[in-house]
C-alpha atoms as a PDB file:
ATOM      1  CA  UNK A   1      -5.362  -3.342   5.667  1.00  0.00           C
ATOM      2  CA  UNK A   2      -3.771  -0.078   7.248  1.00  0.00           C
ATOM      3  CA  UNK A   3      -0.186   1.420   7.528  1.00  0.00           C
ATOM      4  CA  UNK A   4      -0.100   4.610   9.738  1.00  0.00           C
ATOM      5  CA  UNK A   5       3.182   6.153   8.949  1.00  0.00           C
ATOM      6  CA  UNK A   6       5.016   8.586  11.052  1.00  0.00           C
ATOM      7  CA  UNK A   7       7.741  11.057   9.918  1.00  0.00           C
ATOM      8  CA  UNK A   8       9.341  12.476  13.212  1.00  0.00           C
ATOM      9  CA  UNK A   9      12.390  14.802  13.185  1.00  0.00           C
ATOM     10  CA  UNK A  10      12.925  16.378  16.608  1.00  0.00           C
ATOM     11  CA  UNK A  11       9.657  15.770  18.380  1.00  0.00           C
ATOM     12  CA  UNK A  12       8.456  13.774  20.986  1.00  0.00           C
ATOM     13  CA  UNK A  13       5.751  11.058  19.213  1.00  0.00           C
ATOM     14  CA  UNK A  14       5.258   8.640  22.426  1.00  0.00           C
ATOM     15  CA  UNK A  15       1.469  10.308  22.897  1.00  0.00           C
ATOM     16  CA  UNK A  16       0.383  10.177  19.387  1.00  0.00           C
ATOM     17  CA  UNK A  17       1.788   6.706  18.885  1.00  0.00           C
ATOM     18  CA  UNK A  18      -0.171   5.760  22.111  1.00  0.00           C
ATOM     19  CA  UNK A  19      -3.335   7.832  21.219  1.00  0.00           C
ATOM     20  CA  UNK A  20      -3.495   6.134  17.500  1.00  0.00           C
ATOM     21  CA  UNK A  21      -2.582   2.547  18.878  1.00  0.00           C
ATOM     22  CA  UNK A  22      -5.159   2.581  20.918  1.00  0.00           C
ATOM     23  CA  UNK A  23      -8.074   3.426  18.435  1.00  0.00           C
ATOM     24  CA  UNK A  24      -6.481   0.454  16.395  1.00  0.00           C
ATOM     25  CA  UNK A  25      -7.362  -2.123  18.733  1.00  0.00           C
ATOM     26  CA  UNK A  26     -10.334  -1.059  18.967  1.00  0.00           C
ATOM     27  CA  UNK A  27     -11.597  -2.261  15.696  1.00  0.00           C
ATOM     28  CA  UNK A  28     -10.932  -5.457  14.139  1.00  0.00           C
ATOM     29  CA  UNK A  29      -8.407  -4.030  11.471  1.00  0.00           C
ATOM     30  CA  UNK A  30      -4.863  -5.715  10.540  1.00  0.00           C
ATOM     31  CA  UNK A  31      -2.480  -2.668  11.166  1.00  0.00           C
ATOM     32  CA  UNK A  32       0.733  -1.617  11.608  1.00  0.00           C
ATOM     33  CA  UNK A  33       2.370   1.564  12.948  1.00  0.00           C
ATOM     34  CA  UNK A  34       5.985   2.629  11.242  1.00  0.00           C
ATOM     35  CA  UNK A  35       7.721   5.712  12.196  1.00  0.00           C
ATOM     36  CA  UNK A  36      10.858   6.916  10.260  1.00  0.00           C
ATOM     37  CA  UNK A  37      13.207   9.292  12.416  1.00  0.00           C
ATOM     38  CA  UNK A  38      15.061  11.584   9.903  1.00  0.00           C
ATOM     39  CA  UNK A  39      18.204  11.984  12.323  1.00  0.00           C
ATOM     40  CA  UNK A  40      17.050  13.764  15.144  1.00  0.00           C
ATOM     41  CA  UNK A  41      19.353  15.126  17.741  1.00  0.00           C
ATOM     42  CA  UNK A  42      16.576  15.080  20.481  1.00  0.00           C
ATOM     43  CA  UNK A  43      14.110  12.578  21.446  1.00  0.00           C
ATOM     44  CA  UNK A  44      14.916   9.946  19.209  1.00  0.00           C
ATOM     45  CA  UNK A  45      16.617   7.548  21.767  1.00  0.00           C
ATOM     46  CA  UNK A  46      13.080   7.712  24.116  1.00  0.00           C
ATOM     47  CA  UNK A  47      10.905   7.775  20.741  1.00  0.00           C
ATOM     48  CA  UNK A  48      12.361   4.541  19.733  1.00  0.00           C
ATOM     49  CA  UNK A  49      12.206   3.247  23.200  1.00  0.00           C
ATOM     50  CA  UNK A  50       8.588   3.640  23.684  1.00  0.00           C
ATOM     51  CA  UNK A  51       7.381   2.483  20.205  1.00  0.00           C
ATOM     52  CA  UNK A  52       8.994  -0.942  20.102  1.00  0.00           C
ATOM     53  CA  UNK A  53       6.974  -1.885  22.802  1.00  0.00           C
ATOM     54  CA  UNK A  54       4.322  -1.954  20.761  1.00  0.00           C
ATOM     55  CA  UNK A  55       3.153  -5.024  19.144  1.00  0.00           C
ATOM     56  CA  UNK A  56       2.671  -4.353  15.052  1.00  0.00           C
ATOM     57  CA  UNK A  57       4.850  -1.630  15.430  1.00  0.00           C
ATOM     58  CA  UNK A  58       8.345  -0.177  14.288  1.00  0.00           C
ATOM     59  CA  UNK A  59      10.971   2.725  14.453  1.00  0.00           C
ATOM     60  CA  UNK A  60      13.726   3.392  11.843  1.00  0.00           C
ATOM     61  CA  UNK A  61      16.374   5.579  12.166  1.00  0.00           C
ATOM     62  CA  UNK A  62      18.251   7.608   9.902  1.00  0.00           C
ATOM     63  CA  UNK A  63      22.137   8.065   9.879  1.00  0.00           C
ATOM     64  CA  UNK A  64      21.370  11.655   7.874  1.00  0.00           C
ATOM     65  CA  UNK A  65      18.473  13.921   7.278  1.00  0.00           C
ATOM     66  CA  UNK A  66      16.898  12.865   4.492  1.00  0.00           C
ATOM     67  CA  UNK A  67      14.080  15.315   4.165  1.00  0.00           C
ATOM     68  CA  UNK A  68      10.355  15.283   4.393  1.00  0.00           C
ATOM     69  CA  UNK A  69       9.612  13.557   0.781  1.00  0.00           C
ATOM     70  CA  UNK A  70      12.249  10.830   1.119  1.00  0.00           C
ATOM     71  CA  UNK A  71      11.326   9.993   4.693  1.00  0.00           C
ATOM     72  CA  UNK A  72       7.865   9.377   3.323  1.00  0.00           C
ATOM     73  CA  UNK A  73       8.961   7.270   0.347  1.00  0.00           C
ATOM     74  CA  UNK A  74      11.068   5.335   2.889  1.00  0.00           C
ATOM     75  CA  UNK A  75       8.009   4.709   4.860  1.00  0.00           C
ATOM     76  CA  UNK A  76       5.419   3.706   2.121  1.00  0.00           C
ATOM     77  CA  UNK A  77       8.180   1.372   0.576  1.00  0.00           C
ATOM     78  CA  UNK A  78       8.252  -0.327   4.451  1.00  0.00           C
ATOM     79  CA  UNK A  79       4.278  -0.304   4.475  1.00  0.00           C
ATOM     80  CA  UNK A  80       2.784  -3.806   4.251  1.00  0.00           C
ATOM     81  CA  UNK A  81      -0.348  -2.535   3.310  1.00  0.00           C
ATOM     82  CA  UNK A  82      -2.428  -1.194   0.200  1.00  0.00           C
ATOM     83  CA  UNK A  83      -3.634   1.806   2.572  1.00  0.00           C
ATOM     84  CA  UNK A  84      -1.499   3.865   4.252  1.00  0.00           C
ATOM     85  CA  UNK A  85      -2.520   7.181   6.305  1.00  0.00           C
ATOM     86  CA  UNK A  86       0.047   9.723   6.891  1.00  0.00           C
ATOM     87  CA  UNK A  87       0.735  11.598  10.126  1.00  0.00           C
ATOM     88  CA  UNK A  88       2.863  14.435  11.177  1.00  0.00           C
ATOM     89  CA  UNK A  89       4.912  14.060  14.486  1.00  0.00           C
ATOM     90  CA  UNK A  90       3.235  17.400  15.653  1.00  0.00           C
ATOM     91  CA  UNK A  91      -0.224  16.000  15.383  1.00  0.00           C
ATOM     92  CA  UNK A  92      -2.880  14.327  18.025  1.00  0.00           C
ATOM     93  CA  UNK A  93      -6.512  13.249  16.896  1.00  0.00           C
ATOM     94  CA  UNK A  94      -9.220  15.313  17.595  1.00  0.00           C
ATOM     95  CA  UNK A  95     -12.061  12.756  18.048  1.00  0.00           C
ATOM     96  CA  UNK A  96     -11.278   9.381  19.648  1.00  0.00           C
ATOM     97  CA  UNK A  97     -13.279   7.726  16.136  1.00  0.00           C
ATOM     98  CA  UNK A  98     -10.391   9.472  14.769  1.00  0.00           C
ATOM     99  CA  UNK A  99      -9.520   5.667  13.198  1.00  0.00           C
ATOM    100  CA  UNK A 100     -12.768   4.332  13.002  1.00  0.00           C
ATOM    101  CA  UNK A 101     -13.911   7.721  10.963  1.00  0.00           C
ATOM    102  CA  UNK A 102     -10.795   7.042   8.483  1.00  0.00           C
ATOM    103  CA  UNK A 103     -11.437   3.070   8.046  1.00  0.00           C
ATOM    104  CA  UNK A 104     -15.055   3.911   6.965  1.00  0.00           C
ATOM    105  CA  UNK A 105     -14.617   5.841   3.727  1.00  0.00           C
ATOM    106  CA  UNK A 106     -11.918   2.450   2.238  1.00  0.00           C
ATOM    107  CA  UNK A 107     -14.879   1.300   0.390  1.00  0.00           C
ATOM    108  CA  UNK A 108     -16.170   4.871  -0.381  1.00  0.00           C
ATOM    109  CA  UNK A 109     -14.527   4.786  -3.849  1.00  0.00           C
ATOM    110  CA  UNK A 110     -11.978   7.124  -3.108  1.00  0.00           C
ATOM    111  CA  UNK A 111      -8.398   7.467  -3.208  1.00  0.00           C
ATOM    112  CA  UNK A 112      -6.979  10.361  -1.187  1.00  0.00           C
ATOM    113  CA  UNK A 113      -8.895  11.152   2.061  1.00  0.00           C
ATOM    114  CA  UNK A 114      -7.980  14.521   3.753  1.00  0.00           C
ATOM    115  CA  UNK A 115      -9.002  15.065   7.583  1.00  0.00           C
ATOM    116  CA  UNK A 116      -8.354  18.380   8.148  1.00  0.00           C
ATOM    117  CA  UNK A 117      -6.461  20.332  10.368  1.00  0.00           C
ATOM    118  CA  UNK A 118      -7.560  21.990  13.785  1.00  0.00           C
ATOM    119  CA  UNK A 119      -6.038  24.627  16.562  1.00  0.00           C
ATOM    120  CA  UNK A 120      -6.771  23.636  20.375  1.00  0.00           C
ATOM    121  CA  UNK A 121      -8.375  27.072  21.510  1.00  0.00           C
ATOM    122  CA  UNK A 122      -7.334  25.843  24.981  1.00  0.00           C
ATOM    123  CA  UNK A 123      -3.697  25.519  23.757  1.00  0.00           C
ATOM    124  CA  UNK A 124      -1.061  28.083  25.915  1.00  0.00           C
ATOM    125  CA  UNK A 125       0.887  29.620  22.989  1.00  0.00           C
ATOM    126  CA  UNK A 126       4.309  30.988  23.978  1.00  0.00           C
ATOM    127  CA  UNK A 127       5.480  31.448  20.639  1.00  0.00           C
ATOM    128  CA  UNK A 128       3.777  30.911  17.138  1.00  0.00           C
ATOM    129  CA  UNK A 129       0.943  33.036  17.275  1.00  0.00           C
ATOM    130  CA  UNK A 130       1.259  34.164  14.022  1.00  0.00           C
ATOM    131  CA  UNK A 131       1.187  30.210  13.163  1.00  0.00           C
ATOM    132  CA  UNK A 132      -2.019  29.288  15.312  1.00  0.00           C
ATOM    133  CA  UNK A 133      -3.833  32.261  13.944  1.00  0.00           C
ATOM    134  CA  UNK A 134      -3.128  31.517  10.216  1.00  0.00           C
ATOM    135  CA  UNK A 135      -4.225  27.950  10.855  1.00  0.00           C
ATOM    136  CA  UNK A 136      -7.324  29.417  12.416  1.00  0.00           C
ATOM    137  CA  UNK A 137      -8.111  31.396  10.060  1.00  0.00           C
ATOM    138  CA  UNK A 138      -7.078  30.097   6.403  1.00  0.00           C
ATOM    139  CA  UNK A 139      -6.512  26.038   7.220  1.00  0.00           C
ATOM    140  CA  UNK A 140      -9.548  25.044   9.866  1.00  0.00           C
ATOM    141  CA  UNK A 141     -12.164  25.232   7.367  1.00  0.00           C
ATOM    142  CA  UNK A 142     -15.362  22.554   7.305  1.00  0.00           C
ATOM    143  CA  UNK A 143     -15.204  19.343   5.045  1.00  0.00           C
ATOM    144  CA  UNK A 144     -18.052  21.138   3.055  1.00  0.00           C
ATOM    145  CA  UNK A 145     -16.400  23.904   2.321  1.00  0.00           C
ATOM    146  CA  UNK A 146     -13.063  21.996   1.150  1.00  0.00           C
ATOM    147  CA  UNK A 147     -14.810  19.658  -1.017  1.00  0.00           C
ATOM    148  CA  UNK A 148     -15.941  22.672  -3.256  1.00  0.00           C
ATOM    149  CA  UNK A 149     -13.057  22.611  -4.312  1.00  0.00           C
ATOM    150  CA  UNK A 150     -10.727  19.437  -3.261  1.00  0.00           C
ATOM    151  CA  UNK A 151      -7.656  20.276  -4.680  1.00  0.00           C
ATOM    152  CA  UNK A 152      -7.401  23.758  -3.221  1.00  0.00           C
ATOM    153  CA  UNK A 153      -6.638  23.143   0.311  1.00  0.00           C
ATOM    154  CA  UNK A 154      -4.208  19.957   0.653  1.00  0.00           C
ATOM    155  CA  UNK A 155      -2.875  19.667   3.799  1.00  0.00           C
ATOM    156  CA  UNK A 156      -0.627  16.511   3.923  1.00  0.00           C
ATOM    157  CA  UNK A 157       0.266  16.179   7.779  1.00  0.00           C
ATOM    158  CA  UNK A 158      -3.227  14.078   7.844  1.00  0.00           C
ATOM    159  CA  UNK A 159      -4.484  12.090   4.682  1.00  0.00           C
ATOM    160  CA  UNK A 160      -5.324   8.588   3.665  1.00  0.00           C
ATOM    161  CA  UNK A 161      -4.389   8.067   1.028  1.00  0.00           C
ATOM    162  CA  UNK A 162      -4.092   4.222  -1.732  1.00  0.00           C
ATOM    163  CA  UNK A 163      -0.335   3.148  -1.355  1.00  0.00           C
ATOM    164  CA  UNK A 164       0.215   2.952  -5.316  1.00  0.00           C
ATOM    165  CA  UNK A 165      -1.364   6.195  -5.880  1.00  0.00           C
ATOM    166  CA  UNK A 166       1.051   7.822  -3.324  1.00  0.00           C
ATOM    167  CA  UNK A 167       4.237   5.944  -4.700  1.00  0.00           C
ATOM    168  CA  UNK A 168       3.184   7.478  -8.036  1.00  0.00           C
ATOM    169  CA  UNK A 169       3.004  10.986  -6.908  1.00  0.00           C
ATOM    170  CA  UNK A 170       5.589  11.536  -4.306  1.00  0.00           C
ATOM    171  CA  UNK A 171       8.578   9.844  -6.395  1.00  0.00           C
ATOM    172  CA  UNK A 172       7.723  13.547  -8.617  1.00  0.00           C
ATOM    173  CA  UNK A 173       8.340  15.653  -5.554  1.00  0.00           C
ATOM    174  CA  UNK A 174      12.311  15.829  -6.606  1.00  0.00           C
ATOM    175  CA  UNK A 175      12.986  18.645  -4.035  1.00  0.00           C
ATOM    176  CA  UNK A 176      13.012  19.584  -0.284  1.00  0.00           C
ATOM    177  CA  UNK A 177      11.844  22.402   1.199  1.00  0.00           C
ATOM    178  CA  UNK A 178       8.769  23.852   2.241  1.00  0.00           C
ATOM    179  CA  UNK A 179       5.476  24.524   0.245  1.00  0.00           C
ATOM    180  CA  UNK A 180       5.604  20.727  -1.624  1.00  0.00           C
ATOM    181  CA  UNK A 181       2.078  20.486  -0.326  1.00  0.00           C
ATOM    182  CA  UNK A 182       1.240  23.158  -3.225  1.00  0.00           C
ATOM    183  CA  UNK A 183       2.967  20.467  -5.393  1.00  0.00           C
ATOM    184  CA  UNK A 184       1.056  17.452  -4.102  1.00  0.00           C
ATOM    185  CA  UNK A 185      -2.118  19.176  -4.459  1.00  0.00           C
ATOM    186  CA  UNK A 186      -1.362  20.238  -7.943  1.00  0.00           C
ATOM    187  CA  UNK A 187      -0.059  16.608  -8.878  1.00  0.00           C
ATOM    188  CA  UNK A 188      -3.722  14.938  -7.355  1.00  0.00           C
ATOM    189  CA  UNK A 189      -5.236  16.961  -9.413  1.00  0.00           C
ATOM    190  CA  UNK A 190      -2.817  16.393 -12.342  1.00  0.00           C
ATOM    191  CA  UNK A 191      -3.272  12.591 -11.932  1.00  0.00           C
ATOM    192  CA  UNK A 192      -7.254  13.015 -11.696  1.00  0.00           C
ATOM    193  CA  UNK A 193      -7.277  11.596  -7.960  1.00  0.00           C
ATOM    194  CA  UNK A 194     -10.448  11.218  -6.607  1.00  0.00           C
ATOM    195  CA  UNK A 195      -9.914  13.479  -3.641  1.00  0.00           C
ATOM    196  CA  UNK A 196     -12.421  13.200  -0.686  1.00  0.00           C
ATOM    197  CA  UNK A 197     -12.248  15.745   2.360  1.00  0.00           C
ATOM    198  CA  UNK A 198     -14.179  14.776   5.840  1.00  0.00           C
ATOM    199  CA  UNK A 199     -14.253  16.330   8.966  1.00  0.00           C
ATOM    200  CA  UNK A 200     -11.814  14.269  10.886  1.00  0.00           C
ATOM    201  CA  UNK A 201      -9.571  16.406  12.036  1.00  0.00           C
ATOM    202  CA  UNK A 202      -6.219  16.608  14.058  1.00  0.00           C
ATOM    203  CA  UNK A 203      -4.964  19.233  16.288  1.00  0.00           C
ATOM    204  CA  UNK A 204      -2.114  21.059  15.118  1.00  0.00           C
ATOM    205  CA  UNK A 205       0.945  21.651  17.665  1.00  0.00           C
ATOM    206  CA  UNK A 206       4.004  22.145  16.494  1.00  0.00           C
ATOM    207  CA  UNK A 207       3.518  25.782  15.757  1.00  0.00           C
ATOM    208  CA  UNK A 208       6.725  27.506  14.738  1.00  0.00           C
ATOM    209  CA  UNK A 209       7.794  31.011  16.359  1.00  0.00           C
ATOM    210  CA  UNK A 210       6.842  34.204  14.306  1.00  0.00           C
ATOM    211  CA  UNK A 211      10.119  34.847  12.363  1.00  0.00           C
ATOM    212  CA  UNK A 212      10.387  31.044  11.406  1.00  0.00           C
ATOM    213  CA  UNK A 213       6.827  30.713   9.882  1.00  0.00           C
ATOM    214  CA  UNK A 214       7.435  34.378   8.022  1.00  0.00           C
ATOM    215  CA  UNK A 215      10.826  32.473   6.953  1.00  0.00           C
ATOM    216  CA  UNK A 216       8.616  29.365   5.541  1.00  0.00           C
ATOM    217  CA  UNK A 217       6.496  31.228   3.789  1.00  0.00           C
ATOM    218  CA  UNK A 218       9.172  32.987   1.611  1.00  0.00           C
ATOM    219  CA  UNK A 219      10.776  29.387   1.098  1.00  0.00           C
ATOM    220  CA  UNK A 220       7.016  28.133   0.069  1.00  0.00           C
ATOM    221  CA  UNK A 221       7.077  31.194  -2.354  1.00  0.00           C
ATOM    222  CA  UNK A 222      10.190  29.874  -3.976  1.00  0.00           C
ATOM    223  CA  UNK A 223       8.578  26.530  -4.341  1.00  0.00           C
ATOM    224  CA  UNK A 224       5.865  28.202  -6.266  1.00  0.00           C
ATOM    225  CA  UNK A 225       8.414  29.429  -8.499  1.00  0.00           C
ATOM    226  CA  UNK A 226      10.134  26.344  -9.172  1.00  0.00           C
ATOM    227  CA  UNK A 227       6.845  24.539  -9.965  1.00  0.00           C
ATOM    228  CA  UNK A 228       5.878  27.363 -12.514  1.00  0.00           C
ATOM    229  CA  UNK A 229       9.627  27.747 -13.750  1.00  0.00           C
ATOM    230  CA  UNK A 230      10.657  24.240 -14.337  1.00  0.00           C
ATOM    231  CA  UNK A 231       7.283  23.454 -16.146  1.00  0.00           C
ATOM    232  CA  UNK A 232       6.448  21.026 -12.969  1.00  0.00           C
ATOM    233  CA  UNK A 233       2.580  21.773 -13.520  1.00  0.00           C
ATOM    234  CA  UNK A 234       0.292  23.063 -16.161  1.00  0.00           C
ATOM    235  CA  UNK A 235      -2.649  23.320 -13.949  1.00  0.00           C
ATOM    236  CA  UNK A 236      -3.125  24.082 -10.050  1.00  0.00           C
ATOM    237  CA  UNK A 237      -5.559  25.686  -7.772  1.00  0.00           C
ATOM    238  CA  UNK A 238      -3.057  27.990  -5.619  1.00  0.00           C
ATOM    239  CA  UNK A 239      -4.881  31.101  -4.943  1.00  0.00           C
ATOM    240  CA  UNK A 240      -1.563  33.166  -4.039  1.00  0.00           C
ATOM    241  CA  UNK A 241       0.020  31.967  -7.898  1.00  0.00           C
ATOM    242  CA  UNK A 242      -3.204  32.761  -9.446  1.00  0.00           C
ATOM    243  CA  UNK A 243      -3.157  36.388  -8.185  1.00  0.00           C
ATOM    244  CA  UNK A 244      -0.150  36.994  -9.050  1.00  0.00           C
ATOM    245  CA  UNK A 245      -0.507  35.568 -12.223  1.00  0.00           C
ATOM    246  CA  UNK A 246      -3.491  38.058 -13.040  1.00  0.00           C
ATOM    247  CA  UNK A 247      -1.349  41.055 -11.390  1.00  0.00           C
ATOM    248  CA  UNK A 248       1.355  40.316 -13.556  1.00  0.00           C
ATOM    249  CA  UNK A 249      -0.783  40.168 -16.690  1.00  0.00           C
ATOM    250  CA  UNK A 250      -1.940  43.339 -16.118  1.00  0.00           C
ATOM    251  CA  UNK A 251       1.006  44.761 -14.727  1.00  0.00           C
ATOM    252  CA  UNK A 252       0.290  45.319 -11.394  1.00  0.00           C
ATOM    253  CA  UNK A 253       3.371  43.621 -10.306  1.00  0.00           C
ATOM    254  CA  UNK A 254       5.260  46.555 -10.720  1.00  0.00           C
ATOM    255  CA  UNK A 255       3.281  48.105  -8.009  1.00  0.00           C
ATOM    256  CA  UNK A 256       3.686  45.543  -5.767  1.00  0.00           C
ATOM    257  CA  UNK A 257       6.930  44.994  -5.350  1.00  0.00           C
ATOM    258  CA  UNK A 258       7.359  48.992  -5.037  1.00  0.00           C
ATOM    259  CA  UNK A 259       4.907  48.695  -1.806  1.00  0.00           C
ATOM    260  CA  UNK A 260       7.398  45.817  -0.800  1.00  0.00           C
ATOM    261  CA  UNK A 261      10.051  47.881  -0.474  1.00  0.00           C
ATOM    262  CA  UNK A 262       7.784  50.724   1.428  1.00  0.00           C
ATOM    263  CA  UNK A 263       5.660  48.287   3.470  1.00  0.00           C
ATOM    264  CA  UNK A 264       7.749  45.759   4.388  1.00  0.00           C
ATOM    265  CA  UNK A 265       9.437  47.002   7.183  1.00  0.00           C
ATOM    266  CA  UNK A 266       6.243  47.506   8.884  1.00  0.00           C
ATOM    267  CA  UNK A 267       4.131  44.468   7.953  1.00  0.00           C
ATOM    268  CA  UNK A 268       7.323  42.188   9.755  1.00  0.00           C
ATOM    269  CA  UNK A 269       6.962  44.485  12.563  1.00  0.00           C
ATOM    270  CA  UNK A 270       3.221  43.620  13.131  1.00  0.00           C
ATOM    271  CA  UNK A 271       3.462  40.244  11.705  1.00  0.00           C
ATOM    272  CA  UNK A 272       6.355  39.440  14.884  1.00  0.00           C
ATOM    273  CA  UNK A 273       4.360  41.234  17.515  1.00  0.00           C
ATOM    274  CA  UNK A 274       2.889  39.552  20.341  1.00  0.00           C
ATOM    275  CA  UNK A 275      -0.684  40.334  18.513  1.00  0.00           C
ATOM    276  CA  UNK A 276       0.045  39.952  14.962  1.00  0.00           C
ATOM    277  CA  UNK A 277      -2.977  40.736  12.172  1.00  0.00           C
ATOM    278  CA  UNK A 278      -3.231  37.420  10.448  1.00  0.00           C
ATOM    279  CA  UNK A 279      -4.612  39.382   7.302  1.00  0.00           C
ATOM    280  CA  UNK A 280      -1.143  41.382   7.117  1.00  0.00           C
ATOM    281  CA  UNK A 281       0.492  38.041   6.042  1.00  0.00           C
ATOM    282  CA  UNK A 282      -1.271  37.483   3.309  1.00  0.00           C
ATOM    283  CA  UNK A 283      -0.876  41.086   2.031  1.00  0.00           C
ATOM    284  CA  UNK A 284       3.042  40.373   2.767  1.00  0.00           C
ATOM    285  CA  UNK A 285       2.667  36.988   0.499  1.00  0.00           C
ATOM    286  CA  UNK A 286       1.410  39.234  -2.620  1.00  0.00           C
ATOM    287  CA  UNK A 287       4.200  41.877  -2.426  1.00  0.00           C
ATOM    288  CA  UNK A 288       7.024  39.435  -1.290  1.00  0.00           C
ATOM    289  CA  UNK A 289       5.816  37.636  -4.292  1.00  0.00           C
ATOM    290  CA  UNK A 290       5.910  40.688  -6.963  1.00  0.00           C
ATOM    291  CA  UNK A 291       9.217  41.793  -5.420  1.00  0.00           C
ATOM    292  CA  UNK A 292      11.060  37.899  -5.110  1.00  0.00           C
ATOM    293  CA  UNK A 293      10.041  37.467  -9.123  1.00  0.00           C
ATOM    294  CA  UNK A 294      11.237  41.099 -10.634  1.00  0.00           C
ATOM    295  CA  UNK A 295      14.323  40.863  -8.598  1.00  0.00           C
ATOM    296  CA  UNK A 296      15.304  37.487 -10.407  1.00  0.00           C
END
């Protein structure tokens, strides 16, 4: 009934294989549990080690990094089953009916389930603040609230999701990088998923350091671009591509991407402190934007 698929590149998954193998036997499910290493130079060796003890469980390695989308492909091509629910290597279940929650909405009529993401406010946070307080801010937001509008706020490290619907979307994400989640969204919506959201969500803790998520936010930012550039959607409910879209119509991008090159200095500066005002960012996002598409 259930695949639970894994992407891992240099992380340790040995607790969240554990954690989710043990809500499996706890209902009466047929399941199986594939990870996909995408040539790791850490922690592969002990990953592997741990997970094939498992029973109804398996660990592939990769000879080269594949990437995020073909890992994925890889995995739902492996899958046995007609559902398969995706998890991020940096992930651990909130609730321990973190399963259970997922197995009852199969029948619900649905065919992309989204749990949510979550930030321990217990967690010790040497680096990534910036990280955990976007993600507390912008990302932990009720099932209510997402299901207003269910295309809007697709986060992919946690998702059920019908194995031929995913097979049919993914084999269109032709690209690495980050920001494809802006692409998924768009192509559910495209493809007239039926997109439910709940409030099962997992904890979020591979937060990267303050320069690095800065860094992946300019890369998602060229995503956006190649999306609208190569024609890759007509429609999409990315707030950040809207606004621009109505700044540039009236010609406000101009403005922008003069403040870039006055503000931007400073907006890093706060943005890599130890105490970083998660608002800032998405100021940054707007002028980066302005600035990244007049400088083409």
């Amino acid at each position: 009934m259930l695949s639970i698929l894994i992407p891992t590149y240099n992380y340790k998954i040995s607790k969240l294989v554990e954690e989710i193998y043990k809500q499996l036997h706890e209902t009466d499910i047929t399941f199986e549990i594939l990870c996909k290493d995408d040539a790791s130079t850490i922690y592969a060796s002990e990953n592997e080690v741990f997970t094939n003890k498992l029973s109804y469980t398996k660990y592939f390695n990769a000879e080269q990094n594949l990437g995020r989308t073909a890992t994925r492909q890889f995995l739902c091509d492996k899958a046995k089953h007609d559902w398969l629910l995706f998890l991020d290597a940096d992930v651990m279940p909130k609730s321990k009916a973190f399963i259970k929650n997922y197995i009852s909405q199969i029948d619900s009529g649905y065919d992309a389930i989204f749990g949510g993401f979550a930030y321990d406010a217990s967690m010790k946070i040497d680096t990534g603040i910036l990280r955990w307080k976007y993600g507390k801010t912008y990302e932990e937001l009720d099932a209510k609230k997402r299901n207003l509008k269910p295309y809007e706020l697709i986060i992919s490290a946690n998702f059920l999701i019908k194995k031929s619907i995913f097979s049919k979307i993914n084999s269109r994400l032709d690209r690495n990088g980050y920001g494809l989640d802006n692409y998924f969204s768009a192509l559910l919506r495209a493809e007239k998923v039926k997109v439910l959201h709940i409030n099962n969500e997992v904890y979020h803790y591979g937060l990267e350091n303050n320069t690095k998520y800065i860094e992946k936010a300019e890369e998602a930012i060229s995503t956006l671009f190649w999306m609208r550039d190569e024609k890759k959607i007509t429609t999409h409910n990315n707030k950040l591509l809207k606004t621009y879209s109505l700044l540039k119509k009236l010609r406000l991008n101009y403005v922008c991407s003069i403040l870039y090159n006055v503000l931007s200095k400073s907006i890093r500066k706060n943005l890599l402190s130890n105490n970083p005002n998660v608002r800032l960012l998405q100021i940054y996002k707007l002028l980066y934007i302005s600035h990244k598409d007049l400088s083409k």
